[in-house]
Protein backbone atom coordinates (compact mmCIF):
# COMPACT_ATOMS: atom_id res chain seq x y z
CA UNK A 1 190.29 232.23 -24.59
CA UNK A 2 188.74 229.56 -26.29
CA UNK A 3 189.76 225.90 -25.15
CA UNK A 4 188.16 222.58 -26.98
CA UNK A 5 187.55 219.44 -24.97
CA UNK A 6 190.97 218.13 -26.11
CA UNK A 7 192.71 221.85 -24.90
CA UNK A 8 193.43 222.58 -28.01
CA UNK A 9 193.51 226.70 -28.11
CA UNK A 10 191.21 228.06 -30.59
CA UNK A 11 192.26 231.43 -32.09
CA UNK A 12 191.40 231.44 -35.80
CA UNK A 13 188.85 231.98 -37.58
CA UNK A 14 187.46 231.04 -41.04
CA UNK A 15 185.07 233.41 -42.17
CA UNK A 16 182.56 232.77 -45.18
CA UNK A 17 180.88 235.87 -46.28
CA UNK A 18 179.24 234.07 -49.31
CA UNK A 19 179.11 230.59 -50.53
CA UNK A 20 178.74 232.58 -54.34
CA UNK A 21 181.32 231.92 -56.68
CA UNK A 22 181.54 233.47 -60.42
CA UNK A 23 184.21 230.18 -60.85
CA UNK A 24 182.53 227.08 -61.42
CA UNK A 25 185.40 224.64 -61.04
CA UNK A 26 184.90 220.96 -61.14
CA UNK A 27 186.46 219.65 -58.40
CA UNK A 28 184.27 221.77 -56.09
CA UNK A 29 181.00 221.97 -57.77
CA UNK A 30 178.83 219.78 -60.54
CA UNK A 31 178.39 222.22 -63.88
CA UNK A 32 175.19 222.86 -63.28
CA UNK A 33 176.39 225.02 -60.04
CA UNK A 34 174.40 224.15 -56.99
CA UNK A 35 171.45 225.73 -55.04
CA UNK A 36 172.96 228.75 -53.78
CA UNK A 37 171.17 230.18 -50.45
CA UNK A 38 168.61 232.86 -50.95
CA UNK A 39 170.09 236.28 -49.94
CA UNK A 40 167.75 236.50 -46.57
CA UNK A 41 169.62 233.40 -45.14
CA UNK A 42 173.22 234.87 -45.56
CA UNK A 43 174.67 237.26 -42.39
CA UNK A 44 174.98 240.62 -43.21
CA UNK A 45 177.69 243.17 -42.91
CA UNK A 46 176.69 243.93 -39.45
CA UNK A 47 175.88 240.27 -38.39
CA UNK A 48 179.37 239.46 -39.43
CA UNK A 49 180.89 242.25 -37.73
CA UNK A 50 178.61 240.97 -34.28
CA UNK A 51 180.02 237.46 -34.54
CA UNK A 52 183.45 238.56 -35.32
CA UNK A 53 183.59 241.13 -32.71
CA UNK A 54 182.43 238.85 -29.61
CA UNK A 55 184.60 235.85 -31.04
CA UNK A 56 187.57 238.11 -30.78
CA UNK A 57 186.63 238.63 -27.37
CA UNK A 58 186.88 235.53 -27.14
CA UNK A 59 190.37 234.94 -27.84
CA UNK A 60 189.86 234.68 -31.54
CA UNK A 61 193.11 236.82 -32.87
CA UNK A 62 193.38 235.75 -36.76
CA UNK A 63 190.39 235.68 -38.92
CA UNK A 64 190.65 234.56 -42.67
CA UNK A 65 187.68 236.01 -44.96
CA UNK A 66 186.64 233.11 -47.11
CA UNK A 67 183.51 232.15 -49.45
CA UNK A 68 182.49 230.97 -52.23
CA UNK A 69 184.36 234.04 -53.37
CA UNK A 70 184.94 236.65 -51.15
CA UNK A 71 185.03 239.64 -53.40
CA UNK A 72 181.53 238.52 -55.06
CA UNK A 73 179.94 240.16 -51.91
CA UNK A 74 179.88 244.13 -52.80
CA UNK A 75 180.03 245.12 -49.31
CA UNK A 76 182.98 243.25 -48.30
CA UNK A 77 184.99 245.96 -47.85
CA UNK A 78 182.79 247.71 -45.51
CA UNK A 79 183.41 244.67 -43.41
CA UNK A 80 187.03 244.60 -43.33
CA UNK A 81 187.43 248.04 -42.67
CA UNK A 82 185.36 247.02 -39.40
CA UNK A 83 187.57 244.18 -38.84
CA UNK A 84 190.94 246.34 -38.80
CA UNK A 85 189.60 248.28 -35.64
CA UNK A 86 189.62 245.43 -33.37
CA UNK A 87 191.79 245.05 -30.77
CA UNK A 88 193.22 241.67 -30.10
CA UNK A 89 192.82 241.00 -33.84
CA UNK A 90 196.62 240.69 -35.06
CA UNK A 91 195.92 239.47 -38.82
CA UNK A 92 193.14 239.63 -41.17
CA UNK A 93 193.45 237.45 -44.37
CA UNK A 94 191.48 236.75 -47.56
CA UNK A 95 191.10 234.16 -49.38
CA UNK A 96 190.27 235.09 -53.15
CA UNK A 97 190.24 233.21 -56.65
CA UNK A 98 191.95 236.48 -57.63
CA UNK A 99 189.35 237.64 -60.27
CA UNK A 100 187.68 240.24 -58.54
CA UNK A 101 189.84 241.59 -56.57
CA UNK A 102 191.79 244.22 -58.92
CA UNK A 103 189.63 246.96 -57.94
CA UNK A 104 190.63 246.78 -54.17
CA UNK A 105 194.07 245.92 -53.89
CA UNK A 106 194.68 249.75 -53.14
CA UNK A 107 192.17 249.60 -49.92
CA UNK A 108 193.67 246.59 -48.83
CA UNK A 109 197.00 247.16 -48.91
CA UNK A 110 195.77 250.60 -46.81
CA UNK A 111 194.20 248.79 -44.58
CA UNK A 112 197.40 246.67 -43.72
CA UNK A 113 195.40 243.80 -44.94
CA UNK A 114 199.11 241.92 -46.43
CA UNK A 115 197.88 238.18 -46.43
CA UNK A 116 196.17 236.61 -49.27
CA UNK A 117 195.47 233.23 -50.46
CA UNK A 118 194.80 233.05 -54.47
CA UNK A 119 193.36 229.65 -55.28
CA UNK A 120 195.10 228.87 -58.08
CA UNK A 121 195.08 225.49 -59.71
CA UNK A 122 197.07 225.67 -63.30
CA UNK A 123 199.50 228.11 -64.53
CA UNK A 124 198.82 226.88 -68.07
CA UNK A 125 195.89 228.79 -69.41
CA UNK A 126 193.84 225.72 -71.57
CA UNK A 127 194.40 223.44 -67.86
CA UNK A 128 192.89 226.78 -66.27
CA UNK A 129 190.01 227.33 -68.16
CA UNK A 130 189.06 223.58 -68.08
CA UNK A 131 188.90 223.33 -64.65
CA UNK A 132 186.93 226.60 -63.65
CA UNK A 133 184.62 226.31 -66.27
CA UNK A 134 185.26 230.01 -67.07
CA UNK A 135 187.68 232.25 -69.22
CA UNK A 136 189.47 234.10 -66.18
CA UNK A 137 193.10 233.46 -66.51
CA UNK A 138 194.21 236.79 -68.09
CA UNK A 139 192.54 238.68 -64.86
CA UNK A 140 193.74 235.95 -62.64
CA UNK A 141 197.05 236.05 -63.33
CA UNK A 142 197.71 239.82 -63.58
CA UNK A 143 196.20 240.75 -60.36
CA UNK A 144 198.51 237.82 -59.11
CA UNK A 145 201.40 239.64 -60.46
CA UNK A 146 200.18 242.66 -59.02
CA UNK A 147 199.93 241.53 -55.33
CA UNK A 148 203.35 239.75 -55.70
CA UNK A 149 205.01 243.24 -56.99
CA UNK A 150 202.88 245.23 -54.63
CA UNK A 151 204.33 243.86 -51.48
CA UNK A 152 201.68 241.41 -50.70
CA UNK A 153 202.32 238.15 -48.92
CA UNK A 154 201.16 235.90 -51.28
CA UNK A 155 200.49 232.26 -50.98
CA UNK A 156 199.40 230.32 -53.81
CA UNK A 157 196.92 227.06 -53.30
CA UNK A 158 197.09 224.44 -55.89
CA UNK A 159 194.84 221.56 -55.36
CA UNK A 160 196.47 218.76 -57.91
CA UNK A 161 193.86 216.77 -59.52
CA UNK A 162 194.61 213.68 -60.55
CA UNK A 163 194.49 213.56 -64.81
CA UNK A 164 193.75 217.58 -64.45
CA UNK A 165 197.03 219.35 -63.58
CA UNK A 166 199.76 217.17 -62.61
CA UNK A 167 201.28 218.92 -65.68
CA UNK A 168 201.05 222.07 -63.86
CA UNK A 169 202.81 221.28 -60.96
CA UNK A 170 206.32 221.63 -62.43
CA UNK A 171 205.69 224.58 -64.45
CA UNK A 172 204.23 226.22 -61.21
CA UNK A 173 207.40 226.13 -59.70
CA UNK A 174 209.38 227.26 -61.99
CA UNK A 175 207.37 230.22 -62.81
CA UNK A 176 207.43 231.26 -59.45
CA UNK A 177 210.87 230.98 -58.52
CA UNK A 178 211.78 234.02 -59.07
CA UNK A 179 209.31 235.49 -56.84
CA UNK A 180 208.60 235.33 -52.50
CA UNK A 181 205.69 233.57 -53.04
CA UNK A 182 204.79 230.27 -50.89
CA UNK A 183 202.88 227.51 -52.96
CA UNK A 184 200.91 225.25 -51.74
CA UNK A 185 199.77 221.77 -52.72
CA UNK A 186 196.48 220.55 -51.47
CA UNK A 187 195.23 217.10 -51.22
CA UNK A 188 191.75 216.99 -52.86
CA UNK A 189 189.10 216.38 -50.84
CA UNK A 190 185.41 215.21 -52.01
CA UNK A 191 183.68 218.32 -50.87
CA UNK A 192 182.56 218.96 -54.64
CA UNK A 193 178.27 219.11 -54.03
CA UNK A 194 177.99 215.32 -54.73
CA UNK A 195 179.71 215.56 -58.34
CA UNK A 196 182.43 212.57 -57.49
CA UNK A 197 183.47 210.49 -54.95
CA UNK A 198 186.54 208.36 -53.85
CA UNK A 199 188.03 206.66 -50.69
CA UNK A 200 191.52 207.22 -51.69
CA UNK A 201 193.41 209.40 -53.59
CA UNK A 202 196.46 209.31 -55.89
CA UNK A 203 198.43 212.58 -55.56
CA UNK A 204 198.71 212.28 -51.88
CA UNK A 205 201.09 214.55 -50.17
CA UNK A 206 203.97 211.85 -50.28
CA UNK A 207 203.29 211.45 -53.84
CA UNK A 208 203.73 215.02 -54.81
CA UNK A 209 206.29 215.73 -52.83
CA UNK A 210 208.77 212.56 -54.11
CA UNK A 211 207.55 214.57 -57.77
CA UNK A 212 208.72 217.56 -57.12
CA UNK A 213 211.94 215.91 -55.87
CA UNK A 214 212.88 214.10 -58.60
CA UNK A 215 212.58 217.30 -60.73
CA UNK A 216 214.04 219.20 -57.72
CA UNK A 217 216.69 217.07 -55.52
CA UNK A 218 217.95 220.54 -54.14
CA UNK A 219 215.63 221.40 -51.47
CA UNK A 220 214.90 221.48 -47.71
CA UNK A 221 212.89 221.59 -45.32
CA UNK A 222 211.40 224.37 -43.26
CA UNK A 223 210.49 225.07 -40.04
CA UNK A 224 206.99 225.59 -39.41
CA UNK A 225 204.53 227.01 -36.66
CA UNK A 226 203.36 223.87 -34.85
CA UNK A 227 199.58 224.96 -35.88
CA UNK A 228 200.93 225.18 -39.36
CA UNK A 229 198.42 222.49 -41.72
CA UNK A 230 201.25 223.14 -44.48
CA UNK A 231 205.00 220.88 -44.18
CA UNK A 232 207.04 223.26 -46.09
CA UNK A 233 210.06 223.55 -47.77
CA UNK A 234 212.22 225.37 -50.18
CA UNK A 235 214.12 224.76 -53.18
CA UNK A 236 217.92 225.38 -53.63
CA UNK A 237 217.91 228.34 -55.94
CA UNK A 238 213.94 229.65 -55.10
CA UNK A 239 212.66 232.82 -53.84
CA UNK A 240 209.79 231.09 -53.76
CA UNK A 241 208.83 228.49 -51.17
CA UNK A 242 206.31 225.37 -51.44
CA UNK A 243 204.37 223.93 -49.00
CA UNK A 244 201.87 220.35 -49.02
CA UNK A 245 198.53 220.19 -47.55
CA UNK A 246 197.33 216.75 -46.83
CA UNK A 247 194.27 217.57 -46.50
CA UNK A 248 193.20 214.04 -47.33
CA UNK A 249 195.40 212.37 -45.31
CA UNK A 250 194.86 214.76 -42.20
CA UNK A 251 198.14 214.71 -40.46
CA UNK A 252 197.03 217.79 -38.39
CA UNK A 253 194.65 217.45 -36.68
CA UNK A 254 195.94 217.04 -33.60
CA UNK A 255 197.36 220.65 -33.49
CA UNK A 256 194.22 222.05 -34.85
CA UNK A 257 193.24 225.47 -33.56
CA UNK A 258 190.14 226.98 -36.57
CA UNK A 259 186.81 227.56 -36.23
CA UNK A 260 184.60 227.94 -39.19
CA UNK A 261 181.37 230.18 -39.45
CA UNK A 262 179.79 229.81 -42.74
CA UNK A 263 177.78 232.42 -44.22
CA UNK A 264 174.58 231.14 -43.07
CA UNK A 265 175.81 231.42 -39.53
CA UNK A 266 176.79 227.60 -39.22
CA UNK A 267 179.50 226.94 -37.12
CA UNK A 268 181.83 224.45 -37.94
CA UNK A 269 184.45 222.83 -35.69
CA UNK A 270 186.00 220.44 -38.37
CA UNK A 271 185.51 220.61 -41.69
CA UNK A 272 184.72 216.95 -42.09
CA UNK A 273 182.14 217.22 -39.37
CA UNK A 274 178.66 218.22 -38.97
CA UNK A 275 177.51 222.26 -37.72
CA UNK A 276 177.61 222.43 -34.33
CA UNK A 277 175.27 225.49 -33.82
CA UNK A 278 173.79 228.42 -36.28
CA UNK A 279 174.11 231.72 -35.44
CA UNK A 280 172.07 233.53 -37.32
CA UNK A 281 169.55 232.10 -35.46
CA UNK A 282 170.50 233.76 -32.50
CA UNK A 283 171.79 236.93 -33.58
CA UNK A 284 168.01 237.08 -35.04
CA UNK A 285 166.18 236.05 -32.03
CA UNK A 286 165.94 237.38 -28.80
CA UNK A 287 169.24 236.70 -27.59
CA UNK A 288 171.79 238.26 -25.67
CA UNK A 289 175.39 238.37 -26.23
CA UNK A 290 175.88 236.02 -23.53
CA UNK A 291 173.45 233.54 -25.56
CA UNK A 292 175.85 233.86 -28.69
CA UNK A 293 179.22 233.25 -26.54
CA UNK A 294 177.57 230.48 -24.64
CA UNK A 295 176.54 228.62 -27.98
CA UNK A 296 180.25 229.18 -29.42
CA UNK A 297 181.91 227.90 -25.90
CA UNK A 298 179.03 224.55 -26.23
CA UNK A 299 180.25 223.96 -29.74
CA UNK A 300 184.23 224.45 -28.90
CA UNK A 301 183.83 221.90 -26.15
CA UNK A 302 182.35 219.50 -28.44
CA UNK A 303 185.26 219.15 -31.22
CA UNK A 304 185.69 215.57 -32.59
CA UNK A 305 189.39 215.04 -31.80
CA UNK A 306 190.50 214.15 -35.41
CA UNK A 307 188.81 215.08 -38.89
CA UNK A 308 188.07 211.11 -39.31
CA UNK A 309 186.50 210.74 -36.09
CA UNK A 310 184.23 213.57 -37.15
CA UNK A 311 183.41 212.14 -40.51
CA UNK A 312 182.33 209.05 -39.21
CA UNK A 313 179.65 211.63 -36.91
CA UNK A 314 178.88 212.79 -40.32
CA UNK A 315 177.23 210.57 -42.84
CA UNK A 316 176.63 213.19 -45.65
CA UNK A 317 179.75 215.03 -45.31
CA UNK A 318 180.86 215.19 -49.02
CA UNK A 319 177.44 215.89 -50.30
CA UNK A 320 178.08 219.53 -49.42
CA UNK A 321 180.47 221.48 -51.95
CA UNK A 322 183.19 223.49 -50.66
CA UNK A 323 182.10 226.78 -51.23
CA UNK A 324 178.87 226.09 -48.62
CA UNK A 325 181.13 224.89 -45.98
CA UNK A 326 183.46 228.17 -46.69
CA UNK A 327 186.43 226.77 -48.08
């Protein structure tokens, strides 16, 4: 079991397998893109699946599959049909900007592979295609519809951008009422490679919450897992649920129990804080197993305590963009 110098219990993982995207939204990278790493500095398939493995020895028992996008790595697949023969390891995830992943949704949902993320950030196609930079929404949304009718616990993550989608937040809702869908409202966060910064933030998670209320009195709160980062609730009327993020604000960080490994092996206690240790290096080297565990048990018991105590460890923090650190 893994144990961080605070005793916090560490039992998920977030996985990068790429820090690729074929998105290019704003809020998480300049237009330009940024300088993606060359292909010999990324873990392979079997790299991933050595990391994985001894971290669910570990006491690792939920890992979430993350990028860049995901699905922009061909053999992803391979890997998650190595993941679902673990023992110990009681949920596999993914999340996915939902344009890729059409072509798999029959292996996945074979594989028992239920829970995914879609990053969605505007149900209104002109708000879509101005933020990602790309003309997507078509695919987007009908392999969302797919994985909601196929039986697939979806949860939808909205980051609201101030002067972007505010518009979108509403209309969100209401299209997915009708539907067991959770969606989520994030907090941005300046992880965008360099392309904006800010000390504060308008659409705070008090802020859209007292919006959604005053188009939706009706609604409740829910009871949520204490590791939960997501205060949920539902409204009167919904199939659907909603959930805020303040991922800004950082409200939970004391409960805190995710690792990060990005896909250059970098692993990541907080994401406001600096890499603790690189794998690849050792899975490259001359190193045993032990070497690997011992390097994942230094950085565990090295955790800042809160995500602003690790930021101020961290200088350059938001020069990085989010899909290097692996979401």
């Amino acid at each position: 079991m893994l144990i961080d110098n605070h005793n916090r219990t560490i039992n998920y993982l977030r996985l990068a397998v790429t820090d690729r995207c074929n998105l290019r939204c704003n809020y998480c990278m300049p237009s330009e893109g940024i300088n993606f790493v060359k292909n010999d500095k990324l873990l392979t398939i079997e790299e991933l699946e050595k990391i994985s493995e001894i971290l669910v020895e570990q006491g690792i028992d939920k890992i979430r599959i993350t990028g860049g996008e995901p699905f922009v790595r061909k053999d992803l697949m391979a890997l998650l049909r190595h993941l679902t023969k673990f023992e110990g390891l009681k949920d596999i995830s993914v999340t996915t900007n939902a344009s890729l992943i059409g072509p798999h949704i029959d292996e996945l949902k074979a594989l028992g592979i239920k829970n995914i993320n879609v990053s969605l950030d505007a149900i209104n196609r002109e708000t879509f295609e101005r933020i990602t930079r790309r003309d997507q929404y078509d695919t987007v949304h009908g392999n969302l519809i797919r994985l909601i009718t196929e039986g697939f616990n979806v949860r939808v993550n909205f980051i609201v951008l101030d002067g972007q989608n505010e518009q979108d937040i509403i209309p969100i809702l209401e299209v997915m009422k009708h539907y067991p869908v959770s969606i989520r409202f994030l907090e941005e966060m300046p992880f965008n490679g360099g392309s904006k910064s800010f000390q504060h933030i308008k659409w705070d998670y008090k802020a859209i919450l007292a919006h959604i209320a005053n188009h939706f009195p009706d609604y409740r709160k829910l009871e949520s897992p204490k590791t939960s980062t997501s205060i949920n609730y539902q409204i009167e009327g919904h199939k659907s649920t909603f959930g805020l993020i303040p991922s800004f604000s950082r409200t939970f960080c004391g409960s805190c129990n995710r690792l990060r490994v990005t896909a250059t092996g970098d692993v990541i206690t907080c994401l406001y804080g600096k890499p603790m240790a690189n794998l690849r290096e050792i899975v490259r080297g001359q190193n045993t197993e032990e070497d690997l565990k011992q390097a994942i048990l230094k950085a565990v018991g090295a955790r800042a305590k809160t995500g602003f105590e690790a930021q101020q460890e961290h200088s350059k923090v938001f020069d990085s963009s989010m899909t290097s650190i692996g979401g």
